[in-house]
PDB file of N, CA and C in Angstrom:
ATOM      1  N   UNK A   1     161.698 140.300 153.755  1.00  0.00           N
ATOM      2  CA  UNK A   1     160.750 140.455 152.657  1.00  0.00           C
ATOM      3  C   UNK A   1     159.412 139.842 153.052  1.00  0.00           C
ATOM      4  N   UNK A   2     158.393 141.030 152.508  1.00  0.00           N
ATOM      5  CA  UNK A   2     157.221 140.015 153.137  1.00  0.00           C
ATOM      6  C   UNK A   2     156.128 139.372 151.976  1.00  0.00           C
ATOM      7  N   UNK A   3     155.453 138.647 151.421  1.00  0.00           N
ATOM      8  CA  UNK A   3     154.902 137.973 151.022  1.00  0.00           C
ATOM      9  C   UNK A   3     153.890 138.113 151.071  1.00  0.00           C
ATOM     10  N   UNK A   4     152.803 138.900 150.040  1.00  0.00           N
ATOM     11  CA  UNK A   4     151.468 139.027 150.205  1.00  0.00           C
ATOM     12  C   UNK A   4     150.505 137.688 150.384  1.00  0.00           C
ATOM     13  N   UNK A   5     149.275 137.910 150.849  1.00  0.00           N
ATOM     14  CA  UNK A   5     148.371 136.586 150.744  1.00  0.00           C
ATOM     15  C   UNK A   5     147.664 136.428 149.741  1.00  0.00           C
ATOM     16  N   UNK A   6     147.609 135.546 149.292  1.00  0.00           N
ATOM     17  CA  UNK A   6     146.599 135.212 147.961  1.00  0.00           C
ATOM     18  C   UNK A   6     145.334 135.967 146.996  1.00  0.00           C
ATOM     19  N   UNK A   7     145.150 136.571 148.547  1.00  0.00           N
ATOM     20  CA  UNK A   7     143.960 137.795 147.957  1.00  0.00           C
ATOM     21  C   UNK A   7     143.914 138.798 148.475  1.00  0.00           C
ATOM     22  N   UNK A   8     145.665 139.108 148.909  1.00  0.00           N
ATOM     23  CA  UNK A   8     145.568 140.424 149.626  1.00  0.00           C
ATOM     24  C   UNK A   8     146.055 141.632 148.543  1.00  0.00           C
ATOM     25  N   UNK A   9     145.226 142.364 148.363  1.00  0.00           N
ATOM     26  CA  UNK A   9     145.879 143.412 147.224  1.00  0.00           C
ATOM     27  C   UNK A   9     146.968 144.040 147.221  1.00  0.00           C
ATOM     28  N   UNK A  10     148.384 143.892 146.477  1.00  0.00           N
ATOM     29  CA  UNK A  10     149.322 144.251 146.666  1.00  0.00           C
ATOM     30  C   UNK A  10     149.469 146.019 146.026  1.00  0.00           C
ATOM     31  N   UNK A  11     150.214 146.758 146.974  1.00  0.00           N
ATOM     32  CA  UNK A  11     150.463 148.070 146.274  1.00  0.00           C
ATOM     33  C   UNK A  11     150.218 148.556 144.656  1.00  0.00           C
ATOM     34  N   UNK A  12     149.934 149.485 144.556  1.00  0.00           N
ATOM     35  CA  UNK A  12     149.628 149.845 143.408  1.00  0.00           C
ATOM     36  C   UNK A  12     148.229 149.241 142.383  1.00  0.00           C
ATOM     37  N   UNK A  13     147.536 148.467 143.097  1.00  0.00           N
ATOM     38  CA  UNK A  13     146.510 147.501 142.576  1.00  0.00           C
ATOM     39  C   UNK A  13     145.203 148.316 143.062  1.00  0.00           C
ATOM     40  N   UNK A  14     144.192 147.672 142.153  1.00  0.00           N
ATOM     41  CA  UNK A  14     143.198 148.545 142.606  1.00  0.00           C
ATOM     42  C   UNK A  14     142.571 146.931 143.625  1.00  0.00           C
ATOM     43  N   UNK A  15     141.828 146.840 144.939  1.00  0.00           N
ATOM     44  CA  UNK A  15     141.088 146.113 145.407  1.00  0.00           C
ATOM     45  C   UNK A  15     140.028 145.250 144.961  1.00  0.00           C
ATOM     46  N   UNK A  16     139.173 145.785 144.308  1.00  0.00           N
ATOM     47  CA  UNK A  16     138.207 145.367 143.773  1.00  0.00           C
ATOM     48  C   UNK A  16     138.282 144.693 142.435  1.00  0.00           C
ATOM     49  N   UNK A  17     139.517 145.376 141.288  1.00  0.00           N
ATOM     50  CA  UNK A  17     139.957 144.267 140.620  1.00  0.00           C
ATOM     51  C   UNK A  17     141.070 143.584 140.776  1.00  0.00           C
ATOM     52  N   UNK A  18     141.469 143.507 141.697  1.00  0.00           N
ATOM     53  CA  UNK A  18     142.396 142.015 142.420  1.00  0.00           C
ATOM     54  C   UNK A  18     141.508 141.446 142.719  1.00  0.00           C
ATOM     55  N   UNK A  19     140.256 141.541 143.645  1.00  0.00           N
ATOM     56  CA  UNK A  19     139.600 140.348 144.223  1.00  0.00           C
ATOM     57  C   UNK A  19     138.927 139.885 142.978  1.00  0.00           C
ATOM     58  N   UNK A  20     138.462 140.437 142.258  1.00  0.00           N
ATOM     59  CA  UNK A  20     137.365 139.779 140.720  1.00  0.00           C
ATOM     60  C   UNK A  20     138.255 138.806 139.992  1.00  0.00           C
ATOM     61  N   UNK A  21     140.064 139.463 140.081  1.00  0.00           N
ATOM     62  CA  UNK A  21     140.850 138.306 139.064  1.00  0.00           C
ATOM     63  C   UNK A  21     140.999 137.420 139.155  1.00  0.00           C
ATOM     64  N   UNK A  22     140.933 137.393 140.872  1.00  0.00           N
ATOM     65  CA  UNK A  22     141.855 136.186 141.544  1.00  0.00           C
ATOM     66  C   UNK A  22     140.572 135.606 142.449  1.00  0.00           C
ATOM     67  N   UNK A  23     139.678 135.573 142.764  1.00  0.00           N
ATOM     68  CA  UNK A  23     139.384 134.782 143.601  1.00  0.00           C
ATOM     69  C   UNK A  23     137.562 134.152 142.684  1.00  0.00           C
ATOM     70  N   UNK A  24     137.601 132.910 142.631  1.00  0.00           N
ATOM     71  CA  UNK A  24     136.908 132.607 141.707  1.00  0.00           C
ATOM     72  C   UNK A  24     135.499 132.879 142.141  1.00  0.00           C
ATOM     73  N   UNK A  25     135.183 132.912 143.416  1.00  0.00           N
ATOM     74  CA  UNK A  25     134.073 132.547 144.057  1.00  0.00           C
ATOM     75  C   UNK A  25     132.932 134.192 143.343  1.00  0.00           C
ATOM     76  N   UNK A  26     133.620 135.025 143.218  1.00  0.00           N
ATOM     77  CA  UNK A  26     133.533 136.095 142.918  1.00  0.00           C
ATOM     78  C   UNK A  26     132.190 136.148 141.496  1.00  0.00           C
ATOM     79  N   UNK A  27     132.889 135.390 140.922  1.00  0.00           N
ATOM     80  CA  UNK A  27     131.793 135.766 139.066  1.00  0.00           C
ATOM     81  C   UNK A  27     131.260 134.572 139.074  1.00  0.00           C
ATOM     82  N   UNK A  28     131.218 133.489 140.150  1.00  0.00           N
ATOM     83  CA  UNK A  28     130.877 132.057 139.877  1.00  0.00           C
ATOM     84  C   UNK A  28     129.146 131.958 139.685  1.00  0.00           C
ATOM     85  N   UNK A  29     128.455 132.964 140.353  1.00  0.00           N
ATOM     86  CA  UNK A  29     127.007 132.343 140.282  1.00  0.00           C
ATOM     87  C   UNK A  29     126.566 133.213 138.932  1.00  0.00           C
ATOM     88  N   UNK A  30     127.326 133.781 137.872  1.00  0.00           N
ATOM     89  CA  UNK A  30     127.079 134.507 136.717  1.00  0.00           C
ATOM     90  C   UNK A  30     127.269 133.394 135.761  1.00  0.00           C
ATOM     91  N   UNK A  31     126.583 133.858 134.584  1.00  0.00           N
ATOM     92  CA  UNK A  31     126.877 132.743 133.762  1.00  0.00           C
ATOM     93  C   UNK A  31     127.851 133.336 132.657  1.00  0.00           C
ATOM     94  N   UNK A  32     128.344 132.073 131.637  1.00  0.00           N
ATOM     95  CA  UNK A  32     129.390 132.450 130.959  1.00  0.00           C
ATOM     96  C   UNK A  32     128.790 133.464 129.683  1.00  0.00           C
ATOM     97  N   UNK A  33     127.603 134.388 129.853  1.00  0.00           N
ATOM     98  CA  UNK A  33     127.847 135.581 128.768  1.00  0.00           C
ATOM     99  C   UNK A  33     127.574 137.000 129.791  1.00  0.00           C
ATOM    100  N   UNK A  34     127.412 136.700 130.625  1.00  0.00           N
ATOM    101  CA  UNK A  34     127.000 138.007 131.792  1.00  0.00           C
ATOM    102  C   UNK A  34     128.344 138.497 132.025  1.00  0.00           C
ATOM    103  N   UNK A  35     127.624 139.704 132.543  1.00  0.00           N
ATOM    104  CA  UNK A  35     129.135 140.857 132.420  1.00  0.00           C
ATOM    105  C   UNK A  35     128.931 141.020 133.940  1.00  0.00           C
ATOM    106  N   UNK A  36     130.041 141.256 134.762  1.00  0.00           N
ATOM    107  CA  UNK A  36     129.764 141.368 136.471  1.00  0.00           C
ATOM    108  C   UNK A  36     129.499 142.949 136.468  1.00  0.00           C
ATOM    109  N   UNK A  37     128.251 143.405 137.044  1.00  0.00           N
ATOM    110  CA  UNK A  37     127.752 144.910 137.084  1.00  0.00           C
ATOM    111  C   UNK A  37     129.181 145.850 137.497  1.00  0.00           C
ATOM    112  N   UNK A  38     129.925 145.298 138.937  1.00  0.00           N
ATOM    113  CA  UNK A  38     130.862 146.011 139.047  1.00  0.00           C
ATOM    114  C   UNK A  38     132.237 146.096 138.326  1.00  0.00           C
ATOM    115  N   UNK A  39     132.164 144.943 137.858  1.00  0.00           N
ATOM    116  CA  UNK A  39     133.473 145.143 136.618  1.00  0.00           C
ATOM    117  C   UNK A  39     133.146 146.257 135.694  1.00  0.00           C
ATOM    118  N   UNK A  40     132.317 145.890 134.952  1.00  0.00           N
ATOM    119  CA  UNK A  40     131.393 146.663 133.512  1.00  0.00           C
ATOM    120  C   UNK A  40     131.796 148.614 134.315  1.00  0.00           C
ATOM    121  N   UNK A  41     131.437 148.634 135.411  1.00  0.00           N
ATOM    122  CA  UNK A  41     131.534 150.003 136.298  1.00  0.00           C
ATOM    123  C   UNK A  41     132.734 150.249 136.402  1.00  0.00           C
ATOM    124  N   UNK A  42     134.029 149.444 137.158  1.00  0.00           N
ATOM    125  CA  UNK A  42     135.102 149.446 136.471  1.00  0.00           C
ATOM    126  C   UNK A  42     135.633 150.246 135.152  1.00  0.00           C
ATOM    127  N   UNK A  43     135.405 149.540 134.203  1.00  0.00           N
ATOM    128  CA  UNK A  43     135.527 149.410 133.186  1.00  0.00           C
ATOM    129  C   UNK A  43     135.299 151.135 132.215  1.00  0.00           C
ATOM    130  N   UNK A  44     133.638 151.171 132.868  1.00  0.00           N
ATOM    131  CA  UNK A  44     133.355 153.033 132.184  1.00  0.00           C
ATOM    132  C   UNK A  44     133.854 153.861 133.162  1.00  0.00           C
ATOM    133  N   UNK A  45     133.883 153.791 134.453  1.00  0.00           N
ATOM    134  CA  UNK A  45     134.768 154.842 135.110  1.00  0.00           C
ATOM    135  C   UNK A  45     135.774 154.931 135.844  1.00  0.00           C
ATOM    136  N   UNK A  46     136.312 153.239 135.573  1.00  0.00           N
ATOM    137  CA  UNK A  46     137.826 153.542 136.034  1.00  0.00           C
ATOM    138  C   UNK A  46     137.513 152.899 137.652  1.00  0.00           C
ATOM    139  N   UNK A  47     139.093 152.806 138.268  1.00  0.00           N
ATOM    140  CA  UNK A  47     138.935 152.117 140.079  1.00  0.00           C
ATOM    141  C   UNK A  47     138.895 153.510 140.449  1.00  0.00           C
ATOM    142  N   UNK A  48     138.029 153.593 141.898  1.00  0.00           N
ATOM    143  CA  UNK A  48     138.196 154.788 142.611  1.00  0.00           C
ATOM    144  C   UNK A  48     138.979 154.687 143.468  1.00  0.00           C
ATOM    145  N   UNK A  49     139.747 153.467 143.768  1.00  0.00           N
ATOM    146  CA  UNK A  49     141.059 153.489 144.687  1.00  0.00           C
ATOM    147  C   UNK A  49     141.967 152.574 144.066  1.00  0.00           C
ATOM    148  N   UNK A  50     143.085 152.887 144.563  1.00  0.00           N
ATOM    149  CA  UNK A  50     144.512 152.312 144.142  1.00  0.00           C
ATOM    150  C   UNK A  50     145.454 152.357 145.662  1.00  0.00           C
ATOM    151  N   UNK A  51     145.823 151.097 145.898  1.00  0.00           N
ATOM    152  CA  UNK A  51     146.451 150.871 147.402  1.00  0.00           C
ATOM    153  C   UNK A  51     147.816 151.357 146.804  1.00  0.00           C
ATOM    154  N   UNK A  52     148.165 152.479 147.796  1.00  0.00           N
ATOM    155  CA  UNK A  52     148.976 153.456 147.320  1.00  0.00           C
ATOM    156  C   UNK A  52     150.521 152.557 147.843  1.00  0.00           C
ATOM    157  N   UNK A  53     151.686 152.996 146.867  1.00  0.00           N
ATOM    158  CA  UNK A  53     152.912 151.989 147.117  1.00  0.00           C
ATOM    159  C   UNK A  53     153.809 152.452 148.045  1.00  0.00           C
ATOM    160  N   UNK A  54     154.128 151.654 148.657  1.00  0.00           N
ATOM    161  CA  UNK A  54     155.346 152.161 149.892  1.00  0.00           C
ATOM    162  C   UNK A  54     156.619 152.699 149.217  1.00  0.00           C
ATOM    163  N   UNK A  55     156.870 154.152 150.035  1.00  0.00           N
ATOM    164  CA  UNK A  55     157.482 154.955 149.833  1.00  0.00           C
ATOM    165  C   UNK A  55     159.218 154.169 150.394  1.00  0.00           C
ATOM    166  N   UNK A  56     160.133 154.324 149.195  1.00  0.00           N
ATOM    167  CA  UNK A  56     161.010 153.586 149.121  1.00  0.00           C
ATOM    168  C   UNK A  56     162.523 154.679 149.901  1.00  0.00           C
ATOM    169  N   UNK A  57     162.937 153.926 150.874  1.00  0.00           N
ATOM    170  CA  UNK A  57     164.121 154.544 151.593  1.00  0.00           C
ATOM    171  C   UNK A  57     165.378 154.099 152.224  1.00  0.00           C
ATOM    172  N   UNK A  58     165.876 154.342 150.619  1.00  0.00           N
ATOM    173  CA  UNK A  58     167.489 153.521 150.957  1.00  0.00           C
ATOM    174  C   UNK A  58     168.308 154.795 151.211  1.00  0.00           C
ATOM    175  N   UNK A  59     168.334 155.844 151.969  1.00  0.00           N
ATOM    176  CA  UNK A  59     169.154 156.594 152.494  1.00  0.00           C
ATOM    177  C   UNK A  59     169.520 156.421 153.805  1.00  0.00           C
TER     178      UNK A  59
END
């Protein structure tokens, strides 16, 4: 079994909001009423990628 890294985006996740959730350094120089431009973008049109999930093979 392998063990992702802290900020490595695991399957099915989109990249860009794994790194915004999890890594603080990210929204830190915003202040607490600012919206992060690429979240807010996010947000009206959705992730344009999704780390696609490993294809499962117990045969």
């Amino acid at each position: 079994m392998t063990v992702a890294k802290p900020l490595e985006t695991p399957p099915g996740q989109c990249p860009q909001c794994w790194r915004h959730a999890y890594d603080k350094s990210v929204h830190g120089r915003l202040g607490p009423r600012e919206d992060c431009p690429q979240c807010v973008d996010h947000m009206v049109n959705g992730c344009p990628y999704i780390v696609p999930k490993k294809k499962s093979s117990w045969w």
